[in-house]
Every structure is written in C-alpha cells, then in structure tokens.
Protein backbone atom coordinates (compact mmCIF):
# COMPACT_ATOMS: atom_id res chain seq x y z
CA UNK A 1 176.42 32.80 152.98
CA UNK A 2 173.63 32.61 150.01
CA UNK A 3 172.19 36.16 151.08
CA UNK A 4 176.10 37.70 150.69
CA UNK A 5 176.70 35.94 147.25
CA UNK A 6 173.63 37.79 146.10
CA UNK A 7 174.54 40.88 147.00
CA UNK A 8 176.48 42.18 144.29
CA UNK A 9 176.69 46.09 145.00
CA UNK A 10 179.68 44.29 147.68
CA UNK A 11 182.59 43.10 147.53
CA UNK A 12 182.70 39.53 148.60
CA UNK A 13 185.44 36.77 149.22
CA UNK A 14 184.65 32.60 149.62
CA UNK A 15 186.94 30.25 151.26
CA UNK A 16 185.60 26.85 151.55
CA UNK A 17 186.83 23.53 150.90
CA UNK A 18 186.80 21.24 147.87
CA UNK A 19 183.29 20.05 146.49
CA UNK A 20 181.45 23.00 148.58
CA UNK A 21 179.72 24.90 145.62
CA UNK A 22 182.33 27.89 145.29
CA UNK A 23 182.75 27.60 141.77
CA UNK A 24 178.86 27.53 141.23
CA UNK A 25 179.02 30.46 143.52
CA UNK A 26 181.20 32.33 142.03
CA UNK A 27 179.77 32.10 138.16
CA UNK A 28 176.22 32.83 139.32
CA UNK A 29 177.39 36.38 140.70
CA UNK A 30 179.48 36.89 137.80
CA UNK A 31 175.65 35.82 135.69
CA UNK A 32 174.39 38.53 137.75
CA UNK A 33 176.37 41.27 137.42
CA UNK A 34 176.76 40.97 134.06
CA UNK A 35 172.69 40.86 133.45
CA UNK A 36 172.79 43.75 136.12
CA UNK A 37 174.83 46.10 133.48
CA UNK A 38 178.01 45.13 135.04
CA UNK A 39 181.02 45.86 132.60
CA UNK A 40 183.15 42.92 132.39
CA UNK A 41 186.47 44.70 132.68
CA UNK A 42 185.38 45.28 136.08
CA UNK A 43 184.58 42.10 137.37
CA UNK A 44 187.66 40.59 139.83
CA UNK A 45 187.85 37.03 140.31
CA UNK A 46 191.07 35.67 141.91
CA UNK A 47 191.65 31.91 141.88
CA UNK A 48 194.60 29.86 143.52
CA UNK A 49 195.24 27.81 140.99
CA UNK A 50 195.27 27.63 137.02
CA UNK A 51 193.14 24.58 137.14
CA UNK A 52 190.01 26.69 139.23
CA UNK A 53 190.44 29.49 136.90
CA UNK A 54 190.19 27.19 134.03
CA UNK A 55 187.41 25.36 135.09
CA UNK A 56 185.82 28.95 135.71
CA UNK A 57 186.36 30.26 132.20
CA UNK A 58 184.83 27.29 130.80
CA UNK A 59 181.90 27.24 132.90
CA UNK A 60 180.97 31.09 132.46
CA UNK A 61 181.93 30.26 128.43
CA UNK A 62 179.68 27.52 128.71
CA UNK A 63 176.94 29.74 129.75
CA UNK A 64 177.45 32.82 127.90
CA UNK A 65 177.95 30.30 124.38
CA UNK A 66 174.13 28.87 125.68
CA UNK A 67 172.99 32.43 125.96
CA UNK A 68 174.02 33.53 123.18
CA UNK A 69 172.61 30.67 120.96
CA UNK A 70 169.62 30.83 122.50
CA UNK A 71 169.49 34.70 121.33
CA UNK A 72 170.58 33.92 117.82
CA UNK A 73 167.75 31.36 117.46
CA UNK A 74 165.02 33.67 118.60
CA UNK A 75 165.51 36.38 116.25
C-alpha cells in the first residue's frame, strides 16, 4: 500500500483497523500535496468519526505550526 499513498496525482481510499498507521498515512500525503503546490481547498479527507478528524487537524496543525516556526527563525 506505501507505493499508492505516494502517489498523489490519484485518488486513494485506506481502510484498516485501529493502530495500523492510517492517520500517519493520511497526513504525510496531505504534507505532500501541499509541498507539491496542492491548494488546500482541494484536498478531501473523510473521517468516520469526530475524534479521527480531530486527531487529524491537530496532527497536520502540529506540523504546519513546526514548519512554519522553523521558517520564521531562518529569516
């Protein structure tokens, strides 16, 4: 499944169960689009609950805060 979750000119869907790495999954495609030139208003991700979309938010916040820190301290 690694080589489909790096493809991200395709669509892609992940059904596993708990503790299997979808979340990671998921965030390091979103990472990649978004450092591809992805626009964020056109990046899709569907969750099943609240809690797995909240846990997404913060860990794609988490990484776009440490990003963007690490920008602001460069220049």
């Amino acid at each position: 499944m690694l080589d489909e979750v790096k493809n991200t000119r395709a669509s892609l869907w992940i059904s596993a169960s708990a503790g299997t790495g979808k979340t990671k999954n998921l965030i390091d495609r979103i990472l990649s689009l978004l450092l591809n030139g992805a626009e964020p208003s056109h990046i899709l991700c569907l969750t099943y609950t609240k809690a797995a979309a909240g846990e997404m938010l913060n860990r794609l916040s988490g990484y776009l805060n440490h990003w963007q820190q690490s920008a602001d301290s460069t220049t």
